[in-house]
Protein backbone atom coordinates (compact mmCIF):
# COMPACT_ATOMS: atom_id res chain seq x y z
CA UNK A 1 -53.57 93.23 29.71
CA UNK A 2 -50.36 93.71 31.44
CA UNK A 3 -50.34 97.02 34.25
CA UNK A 4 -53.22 98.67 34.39
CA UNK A 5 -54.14 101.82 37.08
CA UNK A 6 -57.72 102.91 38.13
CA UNK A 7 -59.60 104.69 41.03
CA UNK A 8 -59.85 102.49 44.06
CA UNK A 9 -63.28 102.39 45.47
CA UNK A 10 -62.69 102.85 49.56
CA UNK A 11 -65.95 101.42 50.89
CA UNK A 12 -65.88 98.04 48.39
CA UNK A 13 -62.39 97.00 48.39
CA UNK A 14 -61.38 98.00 51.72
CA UNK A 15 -59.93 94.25 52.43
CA UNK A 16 -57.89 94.56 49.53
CA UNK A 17 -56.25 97.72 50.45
CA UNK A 18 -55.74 96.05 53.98
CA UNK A 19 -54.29 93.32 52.18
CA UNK A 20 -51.81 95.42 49.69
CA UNK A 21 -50.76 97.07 53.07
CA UNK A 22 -49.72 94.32 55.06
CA UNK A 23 -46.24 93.96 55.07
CA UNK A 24 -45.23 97.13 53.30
CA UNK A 25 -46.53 100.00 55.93
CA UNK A 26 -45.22 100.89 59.20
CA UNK A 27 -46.18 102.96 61.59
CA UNK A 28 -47.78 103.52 65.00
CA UNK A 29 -51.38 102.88 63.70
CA UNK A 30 -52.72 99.37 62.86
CA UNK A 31 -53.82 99.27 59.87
CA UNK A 32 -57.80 99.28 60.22
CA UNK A 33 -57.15 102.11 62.73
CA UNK A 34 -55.36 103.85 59.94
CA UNK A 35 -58.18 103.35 57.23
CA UNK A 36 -60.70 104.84 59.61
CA UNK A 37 -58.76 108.10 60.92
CA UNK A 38 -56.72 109.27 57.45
CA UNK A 39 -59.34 107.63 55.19
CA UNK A 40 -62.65 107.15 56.45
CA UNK A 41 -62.84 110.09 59.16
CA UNK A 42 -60.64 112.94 57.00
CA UNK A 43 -62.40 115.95 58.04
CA UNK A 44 -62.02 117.61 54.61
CA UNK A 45 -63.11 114.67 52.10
CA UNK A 46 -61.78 111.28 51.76
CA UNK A 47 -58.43 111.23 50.02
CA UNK A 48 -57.96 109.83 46.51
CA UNK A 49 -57.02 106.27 46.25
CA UNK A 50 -55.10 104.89 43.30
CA UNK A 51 -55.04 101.04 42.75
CA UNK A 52 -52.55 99.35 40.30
CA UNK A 53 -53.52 95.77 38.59
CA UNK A 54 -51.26 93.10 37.06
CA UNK A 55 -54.33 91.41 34.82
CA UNK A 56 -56.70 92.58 36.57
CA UNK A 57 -55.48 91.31 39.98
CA UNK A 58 -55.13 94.34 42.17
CA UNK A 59 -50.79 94.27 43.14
CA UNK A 60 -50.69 98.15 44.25
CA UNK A 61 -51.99 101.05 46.02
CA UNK A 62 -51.30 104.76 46.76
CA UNK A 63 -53.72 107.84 48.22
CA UNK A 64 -52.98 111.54 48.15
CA UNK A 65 -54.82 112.66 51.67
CA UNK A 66 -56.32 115.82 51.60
CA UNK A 67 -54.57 118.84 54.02
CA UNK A 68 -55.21 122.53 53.54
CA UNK A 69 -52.99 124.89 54.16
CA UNK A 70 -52.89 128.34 53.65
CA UNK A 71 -50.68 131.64 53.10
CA UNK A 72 -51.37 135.42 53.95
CA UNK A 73 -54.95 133.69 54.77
CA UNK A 74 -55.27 132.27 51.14
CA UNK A 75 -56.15 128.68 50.78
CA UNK A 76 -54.17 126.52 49.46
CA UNK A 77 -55.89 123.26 48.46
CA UNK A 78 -52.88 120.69 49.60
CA UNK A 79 -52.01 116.87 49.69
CA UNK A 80 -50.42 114.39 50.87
CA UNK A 81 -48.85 111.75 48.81
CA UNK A 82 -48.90 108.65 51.35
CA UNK A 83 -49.39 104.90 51.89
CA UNK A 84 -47.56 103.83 48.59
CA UNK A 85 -47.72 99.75 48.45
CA UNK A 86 -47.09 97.99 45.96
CA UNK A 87 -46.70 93.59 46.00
CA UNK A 88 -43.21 92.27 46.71
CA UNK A 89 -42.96 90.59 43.66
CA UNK A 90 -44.56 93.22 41.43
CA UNK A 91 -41.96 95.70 42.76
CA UNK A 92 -39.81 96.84 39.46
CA UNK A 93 -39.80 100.17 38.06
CA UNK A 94 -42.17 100.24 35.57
CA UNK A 95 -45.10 99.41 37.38
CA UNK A 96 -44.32 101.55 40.75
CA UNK A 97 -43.78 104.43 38.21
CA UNK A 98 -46.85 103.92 36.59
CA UNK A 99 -48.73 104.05 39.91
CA UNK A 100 -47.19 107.04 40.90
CA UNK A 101 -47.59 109.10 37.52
CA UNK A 102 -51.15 108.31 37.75
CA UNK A 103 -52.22 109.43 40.99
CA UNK A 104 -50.47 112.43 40.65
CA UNK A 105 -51.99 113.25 37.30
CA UNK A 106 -55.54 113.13 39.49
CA UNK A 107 -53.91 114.99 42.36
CA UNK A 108 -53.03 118.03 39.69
CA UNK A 109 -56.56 118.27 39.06
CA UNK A 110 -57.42 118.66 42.57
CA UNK A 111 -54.88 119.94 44.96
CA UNK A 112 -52.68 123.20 44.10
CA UNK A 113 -49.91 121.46 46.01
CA UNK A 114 -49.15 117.86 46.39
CA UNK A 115 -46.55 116.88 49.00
CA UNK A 116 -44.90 113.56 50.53
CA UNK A 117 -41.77 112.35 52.78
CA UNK A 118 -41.20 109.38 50.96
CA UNK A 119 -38.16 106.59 52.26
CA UNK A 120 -35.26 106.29 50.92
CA UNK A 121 -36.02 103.52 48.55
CA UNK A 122 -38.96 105.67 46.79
CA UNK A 123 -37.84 108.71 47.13
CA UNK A 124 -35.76 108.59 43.90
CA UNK A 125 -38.97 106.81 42.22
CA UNK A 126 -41.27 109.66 43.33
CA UNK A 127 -38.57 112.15 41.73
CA UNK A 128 -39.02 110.20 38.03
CA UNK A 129 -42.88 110.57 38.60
CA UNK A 130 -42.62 114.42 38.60
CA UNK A 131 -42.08 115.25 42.19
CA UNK A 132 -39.17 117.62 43.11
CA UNK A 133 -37.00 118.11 46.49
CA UNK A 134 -38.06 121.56 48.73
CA UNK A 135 -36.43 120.45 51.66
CA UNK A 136 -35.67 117.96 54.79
CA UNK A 137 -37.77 117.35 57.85
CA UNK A 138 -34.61 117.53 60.10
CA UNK A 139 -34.96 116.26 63.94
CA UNK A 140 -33.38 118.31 66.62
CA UNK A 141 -33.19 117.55 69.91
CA UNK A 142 -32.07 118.93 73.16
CA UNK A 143 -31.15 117.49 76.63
CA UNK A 144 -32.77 118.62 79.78
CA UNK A 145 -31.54 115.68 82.02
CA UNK A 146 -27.84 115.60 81.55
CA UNK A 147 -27.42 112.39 83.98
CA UNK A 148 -29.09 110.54 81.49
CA UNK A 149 -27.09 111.93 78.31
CA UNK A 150 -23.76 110.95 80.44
CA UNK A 151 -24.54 107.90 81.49
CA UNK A 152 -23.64 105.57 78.30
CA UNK A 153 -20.40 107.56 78.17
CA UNK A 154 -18.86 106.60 81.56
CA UNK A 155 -19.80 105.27 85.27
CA UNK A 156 -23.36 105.71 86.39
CA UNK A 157 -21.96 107.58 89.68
CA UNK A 158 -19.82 110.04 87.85
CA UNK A 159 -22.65 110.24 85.45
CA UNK A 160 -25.28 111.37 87.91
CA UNK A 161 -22.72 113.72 89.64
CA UNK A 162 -21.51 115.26 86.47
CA UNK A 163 -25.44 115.71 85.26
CA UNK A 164 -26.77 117.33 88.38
CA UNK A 165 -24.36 119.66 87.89
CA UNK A 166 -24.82 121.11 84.83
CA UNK A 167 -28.57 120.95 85.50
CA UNK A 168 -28.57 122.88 88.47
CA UNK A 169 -26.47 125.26 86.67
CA UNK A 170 -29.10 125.37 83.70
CA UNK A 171 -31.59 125.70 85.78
CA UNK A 172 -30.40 128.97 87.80
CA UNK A 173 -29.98 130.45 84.14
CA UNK A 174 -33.28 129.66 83.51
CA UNK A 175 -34.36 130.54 86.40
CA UNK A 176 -32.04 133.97 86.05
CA UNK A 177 -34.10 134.90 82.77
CA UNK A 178 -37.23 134.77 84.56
CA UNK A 179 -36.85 137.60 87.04
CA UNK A 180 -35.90 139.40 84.00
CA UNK A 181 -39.41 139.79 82.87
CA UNK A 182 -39.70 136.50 80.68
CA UNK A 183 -41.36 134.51 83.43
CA UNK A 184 -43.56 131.99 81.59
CA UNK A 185 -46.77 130.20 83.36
CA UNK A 186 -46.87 126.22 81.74
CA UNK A 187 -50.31 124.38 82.11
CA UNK A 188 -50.46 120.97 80.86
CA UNK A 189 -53.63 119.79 79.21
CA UNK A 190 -55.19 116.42 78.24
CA UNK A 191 -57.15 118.24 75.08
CA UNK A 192 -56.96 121.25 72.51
CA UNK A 193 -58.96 124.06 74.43
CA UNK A 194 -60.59 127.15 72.46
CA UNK A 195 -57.32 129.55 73.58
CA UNK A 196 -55.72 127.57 70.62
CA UNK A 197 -58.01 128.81 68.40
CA UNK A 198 -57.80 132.37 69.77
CA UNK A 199 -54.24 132.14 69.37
CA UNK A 200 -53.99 131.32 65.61
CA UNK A 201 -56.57 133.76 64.35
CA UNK A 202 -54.25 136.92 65.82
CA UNK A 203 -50.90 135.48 64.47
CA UNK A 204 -49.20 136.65 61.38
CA UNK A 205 -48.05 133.82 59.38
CA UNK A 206 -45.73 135.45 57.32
CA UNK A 207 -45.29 133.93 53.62
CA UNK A 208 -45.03 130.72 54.83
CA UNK A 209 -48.10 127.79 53.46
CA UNK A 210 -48.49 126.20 56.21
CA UNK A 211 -51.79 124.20 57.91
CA UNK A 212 -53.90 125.84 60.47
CA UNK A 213 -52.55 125.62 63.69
CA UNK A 214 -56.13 124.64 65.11
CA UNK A 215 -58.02 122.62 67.82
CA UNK A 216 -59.90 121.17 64.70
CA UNK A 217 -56.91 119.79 63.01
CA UNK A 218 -55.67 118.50 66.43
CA UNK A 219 -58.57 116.93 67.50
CA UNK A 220 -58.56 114.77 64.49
CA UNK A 221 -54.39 114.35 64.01
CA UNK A 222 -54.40 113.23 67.61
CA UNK A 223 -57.26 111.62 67.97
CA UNK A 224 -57.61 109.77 71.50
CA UNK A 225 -58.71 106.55 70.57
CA UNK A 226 -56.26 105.69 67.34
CA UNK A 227 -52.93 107.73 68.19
CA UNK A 228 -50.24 107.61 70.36
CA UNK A 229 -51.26 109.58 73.49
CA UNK A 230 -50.76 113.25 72.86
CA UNK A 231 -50.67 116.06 76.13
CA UNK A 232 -50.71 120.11 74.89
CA UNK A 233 -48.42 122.11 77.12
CA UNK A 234 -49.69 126.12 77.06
CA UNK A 235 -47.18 128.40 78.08
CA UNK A 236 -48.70 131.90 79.04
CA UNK A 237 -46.77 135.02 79.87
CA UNK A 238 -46.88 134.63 84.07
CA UNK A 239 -47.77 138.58 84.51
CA UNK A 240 -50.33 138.72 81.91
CA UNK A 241 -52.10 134.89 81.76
CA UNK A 242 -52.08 135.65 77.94
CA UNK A 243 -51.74 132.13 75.93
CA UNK A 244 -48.14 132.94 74.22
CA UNK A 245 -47.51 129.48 72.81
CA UNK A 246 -48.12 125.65 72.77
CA UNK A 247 -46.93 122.30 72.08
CA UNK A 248 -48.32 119.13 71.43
CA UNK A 249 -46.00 116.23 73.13
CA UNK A 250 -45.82 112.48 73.22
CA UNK A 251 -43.50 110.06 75.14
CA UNK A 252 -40.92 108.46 73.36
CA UNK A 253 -39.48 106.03 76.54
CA UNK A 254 -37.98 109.27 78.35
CA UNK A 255 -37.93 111.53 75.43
CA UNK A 256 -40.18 114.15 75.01
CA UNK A 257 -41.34 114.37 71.08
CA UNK A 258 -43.04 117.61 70.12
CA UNK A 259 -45.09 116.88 67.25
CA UNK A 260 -47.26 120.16 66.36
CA UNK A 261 -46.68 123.36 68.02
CA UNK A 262 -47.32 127.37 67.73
CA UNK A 263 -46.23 129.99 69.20
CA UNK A 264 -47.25 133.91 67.86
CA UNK A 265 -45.61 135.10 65.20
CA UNK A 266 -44.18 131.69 65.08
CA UNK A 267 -42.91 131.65 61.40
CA UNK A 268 -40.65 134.72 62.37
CA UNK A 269 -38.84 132.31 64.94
CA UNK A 270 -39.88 130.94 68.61
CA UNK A 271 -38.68 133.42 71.15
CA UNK A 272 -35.95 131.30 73.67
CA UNK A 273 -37.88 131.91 76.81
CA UNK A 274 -40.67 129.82 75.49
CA UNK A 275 -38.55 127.44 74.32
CA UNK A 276 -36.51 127.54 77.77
CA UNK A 277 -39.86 127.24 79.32
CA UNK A 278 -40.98 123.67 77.29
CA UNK A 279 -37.32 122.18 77.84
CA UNK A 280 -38.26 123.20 81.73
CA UNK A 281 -41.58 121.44 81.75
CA UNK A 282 -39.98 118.67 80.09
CA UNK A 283 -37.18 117.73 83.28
CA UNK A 284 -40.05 118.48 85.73
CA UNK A 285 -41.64 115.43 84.32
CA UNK A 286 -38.25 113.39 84.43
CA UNK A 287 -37.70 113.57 80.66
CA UNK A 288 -33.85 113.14 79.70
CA UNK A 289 -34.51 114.89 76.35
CA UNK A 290 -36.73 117.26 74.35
CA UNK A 291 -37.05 116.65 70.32
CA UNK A 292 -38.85 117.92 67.71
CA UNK A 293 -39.11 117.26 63.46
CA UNK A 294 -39.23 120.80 61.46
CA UNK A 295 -39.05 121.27 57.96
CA UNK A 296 -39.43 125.01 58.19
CA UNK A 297 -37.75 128.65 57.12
CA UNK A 298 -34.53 128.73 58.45
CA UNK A 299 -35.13 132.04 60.69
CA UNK A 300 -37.61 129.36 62.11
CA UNK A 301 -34.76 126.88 62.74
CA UNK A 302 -32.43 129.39 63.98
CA UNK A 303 -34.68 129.97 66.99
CA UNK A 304 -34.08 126.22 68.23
CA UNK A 305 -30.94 126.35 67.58
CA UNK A 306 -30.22 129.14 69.63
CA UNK A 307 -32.42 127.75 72.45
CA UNK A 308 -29.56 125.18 72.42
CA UNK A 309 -31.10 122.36 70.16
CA UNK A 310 -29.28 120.04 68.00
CA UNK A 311 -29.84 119.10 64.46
CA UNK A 312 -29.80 115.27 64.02
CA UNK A 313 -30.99 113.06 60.83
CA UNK A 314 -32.79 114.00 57.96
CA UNK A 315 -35.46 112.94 55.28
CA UNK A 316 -36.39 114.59 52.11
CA UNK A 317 -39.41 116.47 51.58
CA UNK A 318 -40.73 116.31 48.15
CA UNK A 319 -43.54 118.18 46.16
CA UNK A 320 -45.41 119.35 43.53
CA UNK A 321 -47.05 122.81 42.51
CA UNK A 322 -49.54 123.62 40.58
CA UNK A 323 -47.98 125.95 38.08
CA UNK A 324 -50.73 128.32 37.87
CA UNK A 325 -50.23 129.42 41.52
CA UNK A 326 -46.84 131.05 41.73
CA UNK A 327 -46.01 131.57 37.80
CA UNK A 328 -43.21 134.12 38.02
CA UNK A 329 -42.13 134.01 41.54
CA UNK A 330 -39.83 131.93 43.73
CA UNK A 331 -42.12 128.98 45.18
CA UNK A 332 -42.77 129.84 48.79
CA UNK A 333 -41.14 128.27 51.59
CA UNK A 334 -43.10 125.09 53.71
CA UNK A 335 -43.71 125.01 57.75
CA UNK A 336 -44.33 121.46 58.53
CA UNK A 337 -44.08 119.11 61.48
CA UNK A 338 -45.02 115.33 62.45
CA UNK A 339 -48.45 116.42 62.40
CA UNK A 340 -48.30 116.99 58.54
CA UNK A 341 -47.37 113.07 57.98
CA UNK A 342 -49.92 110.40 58.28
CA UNK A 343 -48.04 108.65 61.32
């Protein structure tokens, strides 16, 4: 019989899936935790699952995760090409290629767009099975506790010296740009409240496809129970008490990892003082750094720049369009952020 590829049935060969994972996925999530959030409990449908067989013994497995997006308020049915396994010793070409190629054949009937941040060891693989590069998700990060940032680079004395300075100095320039009128009120909260919501639905998204920037979607990304622990911090213009912004943080040891965030207008850029205003929130809780993954227009990235973040490593983002949705115009550009991954 040789390679064969068919559609995985979730609910009946769940312990083989387990199985085909073991080994080959990492990530945050156990496994079992992972089947039940991204699988199980996917708000909009279950995603499709793709199982490859070596004689009818199942050796591989790959899903495309359903994930909405939208642009100028169209829909845009979207996926995400994840949790690609395939059995050490079945691992050639031919047979990951074959995988691949067939899931996204089932994925063109479905989804308009089909996207995935594959490693570095499939990424060329994915490529061959008709994907194509639109980007990087590119980390930048910025320090807020400069004691900590000095202190691998000389003695912990001098270190701590040297950093309270330039924090104090920071601080009295961000402290200078709030009696200027950009005061900003930060509020820490444990859940996704209904201002979120309020938020999104009176923002201009621009021509970017991006996912809704809603308590629904957070509620499930960052689900209590299966994910890292997640804390929203809503930043509100202090004269007004309008909701201007928010990010959705985790703890990385003493970093501070933004992994979702929106602020109004967002796709036209993140104005500095709300920027200035996370970084802020972030020392007051005795972070050394802020970070934050963005694959995103570059006026976008030009905001955190600015606001005096740092562009570290990379990772490809690959996808595919439908070629019925954008037939004579330039394919639009992506806003994405660790909330779009599966991790």
């Amino acid at each position: 019989m040789g390679y064969e590829t068919r559609t995985a049935d979730l609910m009946l060969e769940r312990p083989v899936i387990l199985g085909l994972w073991a080994g080959a996925l990492r990530g945050q999530l156990s496994r079992e935790d992972k089947l039940r959030m991204h699988y199980a409990d996917c708000p909009w449908g279950q995603p499709l699952v793709e199982m490859l067989e070596n004689d009818g013994v199942p050796v591989g497995v790959v899903a495309i995760q359903p994930r909405p997006m939208e642009q100028h308020q169209r829909s845009i049915s979207a996926g995400l090409l994840m949790d690609f396994a395939v059995a050490p010793s079945h691992r050639s070409v031919g047979p990951a290629l074959k995988l691949q190629r067939s899931i996204l054949a089932r994925g063109d009937a479905r989804f308009d767009l089909v996207y995935g941040m594959p490693n570095d060891s499939a990424r060329a693989l994915s490529e061959r099975a008709g994907m194509q590069p639109v980007g990087a998700m590119t980390r930048f990060v910025r320090v807020v506790n400069y004691g900590h940032y000095f202190e691998p680079h000389m003695p912990r004395m001098l270190a701590s010296t040297l950093g309270r300075l330039v924090d104090a100095g920071l601080s009295i320039l961000h402290r200078s740009r709030n009696l200027f009128g950009a005061g900003k009120a930060v509020t820490w909260m444990e859940e996704p409240c209904g201002e979120i919501d309020d938020l999104w639905k009176t923002s201009d998204t621009g021509s970017c496809v991006l996912a809704a920037r809603d308590s629904r979607r957070l509620r499930w990304r960052f689900a209590s129970d299966v994910a890292r622990r997640v804390r929203y911090l809503l930043i509100r213009d202090r004269a007004k008490g309008q909701l201007e912004g928010w990010f959705a943080c985790d703890m990385a040891h003493d970093a501070l990892r933004v992994v979702d965030y929106w602020t109004r207008n967002a796709t036209r850029g993140t104005h500095r003082a709300l920027i200035d205003a996370l970084a802020a929130a972030a020392a007051a809780i005795g972070c050394a750094s802020v970070s934050i993954e963005l694959l995103a227009p570059d006026v976008v990235l030009q905001s955190w720049l600015v606001a005096g973040f740092v562009a570290r490593e990379s990772r490809p983002v690959l996808c595919r369009w439908r070629r019925e949705l954008f037939p004579h115009s330039t394919r639009p550009e992506l806003m994405l952020t660790s909330a779009d991954e599966d991790e």
